[in-house]
N, C-alpha and C. Protein backbone atom coordinates (compact mmCIF):
# COMPACT_ATOMS: atom_id res chain seq x y z
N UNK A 1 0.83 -1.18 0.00
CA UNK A 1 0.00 0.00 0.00
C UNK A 1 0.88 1.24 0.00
N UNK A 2 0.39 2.10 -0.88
CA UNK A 2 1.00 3.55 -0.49
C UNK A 2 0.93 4.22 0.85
N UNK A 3 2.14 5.29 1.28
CA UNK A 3 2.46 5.50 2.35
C UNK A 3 1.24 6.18 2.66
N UNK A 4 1.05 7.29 2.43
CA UNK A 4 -0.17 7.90 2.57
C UNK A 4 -1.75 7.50 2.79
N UNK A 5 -1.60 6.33 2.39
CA UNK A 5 -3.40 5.51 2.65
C UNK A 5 -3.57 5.60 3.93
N UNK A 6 -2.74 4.75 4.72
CA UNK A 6 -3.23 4.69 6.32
C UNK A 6 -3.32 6.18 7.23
N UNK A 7 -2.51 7.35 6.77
CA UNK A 7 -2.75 8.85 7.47
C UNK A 7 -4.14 8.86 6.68
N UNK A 8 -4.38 9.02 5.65
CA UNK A 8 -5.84 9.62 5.42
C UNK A 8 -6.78 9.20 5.71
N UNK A 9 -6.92 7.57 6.43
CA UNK A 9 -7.68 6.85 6.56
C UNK A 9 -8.06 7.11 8.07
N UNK A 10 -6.99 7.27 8.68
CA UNK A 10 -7.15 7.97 9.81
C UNK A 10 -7.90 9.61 9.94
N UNK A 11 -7.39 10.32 9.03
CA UNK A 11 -8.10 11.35 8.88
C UNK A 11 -9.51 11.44 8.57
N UNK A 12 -9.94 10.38 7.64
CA UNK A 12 -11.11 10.27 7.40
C UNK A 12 -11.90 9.79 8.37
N UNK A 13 -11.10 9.16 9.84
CA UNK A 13 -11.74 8.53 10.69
C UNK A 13 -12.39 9.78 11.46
N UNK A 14 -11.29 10.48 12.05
CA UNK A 14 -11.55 11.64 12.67
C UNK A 14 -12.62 12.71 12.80
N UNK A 15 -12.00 12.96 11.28
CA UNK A 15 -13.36 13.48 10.50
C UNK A 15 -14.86 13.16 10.46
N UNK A 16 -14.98 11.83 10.04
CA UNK A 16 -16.29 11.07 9.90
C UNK A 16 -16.90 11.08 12.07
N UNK A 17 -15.96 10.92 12.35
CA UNK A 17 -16.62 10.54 13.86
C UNK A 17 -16.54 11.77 14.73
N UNK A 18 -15.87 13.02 13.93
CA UNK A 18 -16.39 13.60 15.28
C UNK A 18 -17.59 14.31 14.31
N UNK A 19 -17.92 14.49 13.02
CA UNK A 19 -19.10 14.76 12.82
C UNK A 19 -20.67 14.29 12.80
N UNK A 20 -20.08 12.85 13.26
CA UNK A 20 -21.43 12.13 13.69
C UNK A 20 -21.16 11.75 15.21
N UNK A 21 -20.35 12.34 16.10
CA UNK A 21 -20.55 12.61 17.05
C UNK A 21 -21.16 13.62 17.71
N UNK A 22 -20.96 14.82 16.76
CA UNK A 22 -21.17 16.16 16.99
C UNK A 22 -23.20 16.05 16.46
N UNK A 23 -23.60 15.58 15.34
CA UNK A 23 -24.80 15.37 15.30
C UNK A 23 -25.20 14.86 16.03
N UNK A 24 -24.87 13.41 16.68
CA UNK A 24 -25.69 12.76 17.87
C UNK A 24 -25.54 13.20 19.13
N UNK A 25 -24.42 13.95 19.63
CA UNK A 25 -24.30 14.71 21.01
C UNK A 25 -24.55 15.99 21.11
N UNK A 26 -23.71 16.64 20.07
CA UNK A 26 -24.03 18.03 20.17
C UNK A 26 -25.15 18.93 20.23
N UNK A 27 -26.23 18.34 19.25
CA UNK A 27 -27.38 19.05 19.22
C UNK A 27 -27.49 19.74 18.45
N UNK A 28 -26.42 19.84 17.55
CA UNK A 28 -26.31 21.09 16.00
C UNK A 28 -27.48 21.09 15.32
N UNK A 29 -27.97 20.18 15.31
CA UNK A 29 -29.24 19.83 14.45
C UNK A 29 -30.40 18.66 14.87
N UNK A 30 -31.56 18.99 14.38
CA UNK A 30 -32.19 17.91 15.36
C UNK A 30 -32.67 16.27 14.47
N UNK A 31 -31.32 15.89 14.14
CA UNK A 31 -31.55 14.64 13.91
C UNK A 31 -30.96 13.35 14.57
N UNK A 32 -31.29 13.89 16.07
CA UNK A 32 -30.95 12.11 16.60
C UNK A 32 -32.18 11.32 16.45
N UNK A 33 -33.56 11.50 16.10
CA UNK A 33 -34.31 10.80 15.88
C UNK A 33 -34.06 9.89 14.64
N UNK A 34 -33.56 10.52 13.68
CA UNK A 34 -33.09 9.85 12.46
C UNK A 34 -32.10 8.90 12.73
N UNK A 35 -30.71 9.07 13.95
CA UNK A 35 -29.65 8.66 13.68
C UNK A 35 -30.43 7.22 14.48
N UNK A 36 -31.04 7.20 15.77
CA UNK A 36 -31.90 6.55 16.34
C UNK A 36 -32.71 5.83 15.73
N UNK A 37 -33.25 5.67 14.51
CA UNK A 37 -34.23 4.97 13.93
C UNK A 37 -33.20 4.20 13.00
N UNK A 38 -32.36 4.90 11.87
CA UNK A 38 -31.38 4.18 10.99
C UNK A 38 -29.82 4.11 10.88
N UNK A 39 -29.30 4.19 12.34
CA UNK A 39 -28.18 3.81 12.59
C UNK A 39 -28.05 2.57 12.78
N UNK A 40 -28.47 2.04 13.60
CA UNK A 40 -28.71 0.43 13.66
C UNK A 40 -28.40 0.07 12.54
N UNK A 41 -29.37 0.37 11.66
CA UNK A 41 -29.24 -0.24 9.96
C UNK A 41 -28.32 -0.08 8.99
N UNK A 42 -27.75 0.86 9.47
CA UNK A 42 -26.47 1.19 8.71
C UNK A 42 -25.12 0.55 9.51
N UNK A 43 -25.57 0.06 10.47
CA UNK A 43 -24.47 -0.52 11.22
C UNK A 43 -24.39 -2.20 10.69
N UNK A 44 -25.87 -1.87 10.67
CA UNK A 44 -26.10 -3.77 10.38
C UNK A 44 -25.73 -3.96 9.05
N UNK A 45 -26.09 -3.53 7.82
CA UNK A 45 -25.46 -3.45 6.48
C UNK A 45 -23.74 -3.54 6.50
N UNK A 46 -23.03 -2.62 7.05
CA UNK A 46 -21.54 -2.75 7.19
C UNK A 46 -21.22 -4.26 7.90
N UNK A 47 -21.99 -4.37 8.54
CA UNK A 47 -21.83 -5.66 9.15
C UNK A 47 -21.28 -6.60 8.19
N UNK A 48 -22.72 -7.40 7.34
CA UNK A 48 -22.93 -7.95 6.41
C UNK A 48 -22.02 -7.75 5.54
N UNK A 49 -21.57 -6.30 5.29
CA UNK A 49 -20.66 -6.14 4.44
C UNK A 49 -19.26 -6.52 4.88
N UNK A 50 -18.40 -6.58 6.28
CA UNK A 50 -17.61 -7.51 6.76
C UNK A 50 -17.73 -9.03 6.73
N UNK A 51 -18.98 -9.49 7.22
CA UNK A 51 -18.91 -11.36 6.54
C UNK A 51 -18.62 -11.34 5.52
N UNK A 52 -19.68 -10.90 4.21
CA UNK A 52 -18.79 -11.09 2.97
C UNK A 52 -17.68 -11.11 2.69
N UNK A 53 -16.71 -10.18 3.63
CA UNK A 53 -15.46 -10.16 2.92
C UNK A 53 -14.70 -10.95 3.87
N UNK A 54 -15.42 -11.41 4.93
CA UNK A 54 -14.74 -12.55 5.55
C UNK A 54 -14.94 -13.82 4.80
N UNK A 55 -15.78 -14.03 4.44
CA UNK A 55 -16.02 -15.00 3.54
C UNK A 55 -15.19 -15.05 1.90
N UNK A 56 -14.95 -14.36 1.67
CA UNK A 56 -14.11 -14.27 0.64
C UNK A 56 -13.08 -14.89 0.96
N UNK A 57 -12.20 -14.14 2.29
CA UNK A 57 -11.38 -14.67 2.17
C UNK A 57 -11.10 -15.94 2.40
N UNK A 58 -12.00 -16.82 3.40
CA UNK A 58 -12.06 -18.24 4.53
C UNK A 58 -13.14 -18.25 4.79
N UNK A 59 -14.17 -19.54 4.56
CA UNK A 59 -14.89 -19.77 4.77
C UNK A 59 -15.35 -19.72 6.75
N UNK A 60 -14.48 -20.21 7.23
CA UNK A 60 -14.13 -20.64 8.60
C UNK A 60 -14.50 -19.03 9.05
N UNK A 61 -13.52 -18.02 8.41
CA UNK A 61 -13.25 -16.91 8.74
C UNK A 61 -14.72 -16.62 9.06
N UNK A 62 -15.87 -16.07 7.79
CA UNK A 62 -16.55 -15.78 7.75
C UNK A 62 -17.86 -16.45 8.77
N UNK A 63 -17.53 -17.99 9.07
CA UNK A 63 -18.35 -18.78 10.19
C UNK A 63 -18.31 -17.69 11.40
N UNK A 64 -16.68 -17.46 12.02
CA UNK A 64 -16.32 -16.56 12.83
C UNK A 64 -17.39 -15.32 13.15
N UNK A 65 -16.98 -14.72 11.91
CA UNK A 65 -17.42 -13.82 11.89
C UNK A 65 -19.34 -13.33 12.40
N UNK A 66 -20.02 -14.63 12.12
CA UNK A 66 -21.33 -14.46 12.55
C UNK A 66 -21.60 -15.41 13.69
N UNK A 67 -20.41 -16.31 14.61
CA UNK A 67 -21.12 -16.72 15.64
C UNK A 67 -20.46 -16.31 16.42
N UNK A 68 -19.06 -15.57 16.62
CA UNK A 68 -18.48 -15.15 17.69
C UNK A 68 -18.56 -13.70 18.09
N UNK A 69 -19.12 -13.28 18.45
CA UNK A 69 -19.43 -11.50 19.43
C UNK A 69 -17.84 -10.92 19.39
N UNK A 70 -17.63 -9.59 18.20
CA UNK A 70 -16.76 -8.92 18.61
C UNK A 70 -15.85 -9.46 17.20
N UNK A 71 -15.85 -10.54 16.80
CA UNK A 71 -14.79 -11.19 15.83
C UNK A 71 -14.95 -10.12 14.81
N UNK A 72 -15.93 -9.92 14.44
CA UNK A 72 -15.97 -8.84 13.02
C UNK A 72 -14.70 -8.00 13.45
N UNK A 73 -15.06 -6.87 14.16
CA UNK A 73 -14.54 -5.77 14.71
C UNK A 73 -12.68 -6.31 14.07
N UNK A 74 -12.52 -7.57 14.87
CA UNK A 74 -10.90 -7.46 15.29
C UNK A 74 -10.71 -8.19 13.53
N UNK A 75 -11.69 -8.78 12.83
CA UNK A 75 -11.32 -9.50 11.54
C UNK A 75 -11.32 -7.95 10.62
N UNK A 76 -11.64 -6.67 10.60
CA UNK A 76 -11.72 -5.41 9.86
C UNK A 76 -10.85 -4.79 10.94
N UNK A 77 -10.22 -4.79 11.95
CA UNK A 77 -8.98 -4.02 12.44
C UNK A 77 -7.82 -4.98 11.74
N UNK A 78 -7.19 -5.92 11.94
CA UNK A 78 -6.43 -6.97 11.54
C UNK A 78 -5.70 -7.99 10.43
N UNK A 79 -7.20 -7.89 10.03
CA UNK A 79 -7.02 -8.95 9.09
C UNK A 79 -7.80 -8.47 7.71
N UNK A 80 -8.88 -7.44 7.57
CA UNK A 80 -9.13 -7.47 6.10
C UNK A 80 -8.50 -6.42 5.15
N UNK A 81 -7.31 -5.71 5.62
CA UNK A 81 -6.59 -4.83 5.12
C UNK A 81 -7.49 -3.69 3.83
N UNK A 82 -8.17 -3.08 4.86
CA UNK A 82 -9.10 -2.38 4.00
C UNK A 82 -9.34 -0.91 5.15
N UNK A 83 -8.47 -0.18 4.76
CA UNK A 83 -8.30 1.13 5.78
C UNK A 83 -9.55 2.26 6.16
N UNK A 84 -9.99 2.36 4.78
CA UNK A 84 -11.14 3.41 4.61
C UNK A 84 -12.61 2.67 4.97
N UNK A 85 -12.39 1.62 4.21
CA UNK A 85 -13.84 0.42 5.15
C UNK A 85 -14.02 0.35 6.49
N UNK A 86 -12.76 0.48 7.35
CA UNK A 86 -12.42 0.58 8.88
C UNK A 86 -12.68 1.61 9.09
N UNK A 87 -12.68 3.08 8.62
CA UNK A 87 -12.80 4.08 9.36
C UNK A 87 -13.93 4.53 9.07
N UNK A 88 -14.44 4.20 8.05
CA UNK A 88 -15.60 4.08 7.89
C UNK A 88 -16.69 3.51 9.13
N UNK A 89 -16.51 2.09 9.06
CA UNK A 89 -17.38 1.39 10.15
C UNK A 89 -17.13 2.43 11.26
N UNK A 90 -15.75 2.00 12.51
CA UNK A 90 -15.48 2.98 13.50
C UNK A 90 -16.12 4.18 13.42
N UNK A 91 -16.08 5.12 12.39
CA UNK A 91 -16.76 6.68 12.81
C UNK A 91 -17.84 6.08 12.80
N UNK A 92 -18.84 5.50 11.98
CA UNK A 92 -20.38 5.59 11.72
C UNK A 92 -20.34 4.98 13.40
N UNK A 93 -19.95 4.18 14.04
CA UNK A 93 -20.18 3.91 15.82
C UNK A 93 -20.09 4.97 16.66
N UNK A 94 -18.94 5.95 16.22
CA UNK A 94 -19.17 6.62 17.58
C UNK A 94 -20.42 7.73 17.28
N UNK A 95 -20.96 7.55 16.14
CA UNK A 95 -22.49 7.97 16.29
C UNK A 95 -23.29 7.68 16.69
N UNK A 96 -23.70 6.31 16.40
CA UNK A 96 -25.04 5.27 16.22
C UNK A 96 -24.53 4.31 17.22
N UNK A 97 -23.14 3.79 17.87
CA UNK A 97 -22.70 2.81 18.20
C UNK A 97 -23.55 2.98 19.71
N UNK A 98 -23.97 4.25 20.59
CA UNK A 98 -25.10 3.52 21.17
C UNK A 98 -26.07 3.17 21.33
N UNK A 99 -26.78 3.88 20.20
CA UNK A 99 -28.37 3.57 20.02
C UNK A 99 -28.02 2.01 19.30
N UNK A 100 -27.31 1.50 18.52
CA UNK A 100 -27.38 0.37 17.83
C UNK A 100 -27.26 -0.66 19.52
N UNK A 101 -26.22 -0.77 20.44
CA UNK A 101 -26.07 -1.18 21.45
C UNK A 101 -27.70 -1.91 22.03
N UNK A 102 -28.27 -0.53 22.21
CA UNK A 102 -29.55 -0.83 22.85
C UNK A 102 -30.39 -1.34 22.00
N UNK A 103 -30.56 -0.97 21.15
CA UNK A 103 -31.43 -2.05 19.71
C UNK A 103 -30.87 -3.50 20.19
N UNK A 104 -29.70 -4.15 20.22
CA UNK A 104 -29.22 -5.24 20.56
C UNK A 104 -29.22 -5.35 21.65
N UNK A 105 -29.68 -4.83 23.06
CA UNK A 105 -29.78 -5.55 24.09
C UNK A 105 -31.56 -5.75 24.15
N UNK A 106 -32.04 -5.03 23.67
CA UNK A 106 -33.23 -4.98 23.35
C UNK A 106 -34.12 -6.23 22.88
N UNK A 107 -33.20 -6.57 21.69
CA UNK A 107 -33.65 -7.84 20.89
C UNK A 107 -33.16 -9.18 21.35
N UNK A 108 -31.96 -9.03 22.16
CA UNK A 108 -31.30 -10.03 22.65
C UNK A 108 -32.46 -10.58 23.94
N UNK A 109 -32.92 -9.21 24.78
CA UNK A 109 -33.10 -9.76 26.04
C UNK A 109 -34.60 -10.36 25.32
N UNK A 110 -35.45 -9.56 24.20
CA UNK A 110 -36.78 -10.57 23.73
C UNK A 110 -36.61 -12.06 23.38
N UNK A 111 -35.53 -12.30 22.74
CA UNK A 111 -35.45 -13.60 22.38
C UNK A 111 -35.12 -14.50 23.64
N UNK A 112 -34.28 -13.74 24.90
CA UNK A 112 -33.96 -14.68 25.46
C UNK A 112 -34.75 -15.07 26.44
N UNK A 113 -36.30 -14.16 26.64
CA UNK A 113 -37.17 -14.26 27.18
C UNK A 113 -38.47 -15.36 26.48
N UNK A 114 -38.68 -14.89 25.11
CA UNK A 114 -39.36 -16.16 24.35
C UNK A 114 -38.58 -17.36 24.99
N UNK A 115 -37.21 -17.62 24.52
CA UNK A 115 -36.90 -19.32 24.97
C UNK A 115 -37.21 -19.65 26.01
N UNK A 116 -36.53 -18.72 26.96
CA UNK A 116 -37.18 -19.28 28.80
C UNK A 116 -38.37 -19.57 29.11
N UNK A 117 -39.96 -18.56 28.07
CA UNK A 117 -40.49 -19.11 28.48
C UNK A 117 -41.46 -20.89 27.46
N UNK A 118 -40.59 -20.71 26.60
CA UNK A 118 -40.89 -22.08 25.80
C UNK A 118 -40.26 -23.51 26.38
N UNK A 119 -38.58 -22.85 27.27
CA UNK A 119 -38.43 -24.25 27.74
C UNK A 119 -39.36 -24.36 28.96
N UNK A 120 -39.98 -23.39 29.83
CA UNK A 120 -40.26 -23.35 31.16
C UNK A 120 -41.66 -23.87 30.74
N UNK A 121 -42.29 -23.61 29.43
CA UNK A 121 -43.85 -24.08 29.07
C UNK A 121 -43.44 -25.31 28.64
N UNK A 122 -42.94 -25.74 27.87
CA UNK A 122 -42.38 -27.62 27.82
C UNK A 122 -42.18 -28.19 29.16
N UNK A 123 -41.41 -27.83 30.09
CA UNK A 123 -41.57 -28.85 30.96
C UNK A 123 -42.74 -28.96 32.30
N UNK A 124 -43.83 -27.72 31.59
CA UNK A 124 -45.44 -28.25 32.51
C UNK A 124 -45.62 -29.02 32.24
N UNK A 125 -45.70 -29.00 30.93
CA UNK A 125 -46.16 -30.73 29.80
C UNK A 125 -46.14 -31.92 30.54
């Protein structure tokens, strides 16, 4: 890679995150309802868009990538040598990265409430 990719990539990080920091904290404008409704989704798309390219490279990789919590993250710091895709993801989080959070504890704690009560209704049976 050219010398220069990884400074701008960084720059672009900077850039990208403190202006969607500055929208979701600051108050410059009133769209945290927006960032709140389709950050999640734009988080979840990049997602998807990391398996794929985990999958490209290793099948295994890409397994990783959707059953282990956190693997994405360190497989796009590490291993998918793609600078601007990284700073990309990273800024769009420190926008959305806590409303997406709570969307996922959200959905996590529904599902994990359906099972408890499907195994706890199987064994009245």
């Amino acid at each position: 890679m050219a010398g220069y990719v990884k400074p701008l990539a960084w720059l672009f990080f900077f850039l990208l995150a403190g202006f969607m920091a500055a929208l979701r904290y600051g108050g410059l404008f009133s769209v945290q309802p927006l960032l709140t409704a389709y950050g999640p989704w734009a988080i979840l798309a990049c997602h998807a868009v990391v398996i794929l390219l985990a999958f490209d490279e290793d099948f295994f990789t890409g397994v990783l990538c959707i059953l282990v919590p956190g693997y994405s993250l360190y497989y796009l710091v590490f291993r998918a040598g793609r600078p601007f895709f990284t700073a990309l993801v990273f800024g769009l989080l420190a926008g959305v990265g806590e409303d997406t959070y709570l969307v996922v504890k959200d959905l996590s704690m529904n599902i994990y409430e359906t099972v408890t009560d499907l195994i706890a209704g199987s064994r009245r049976k």
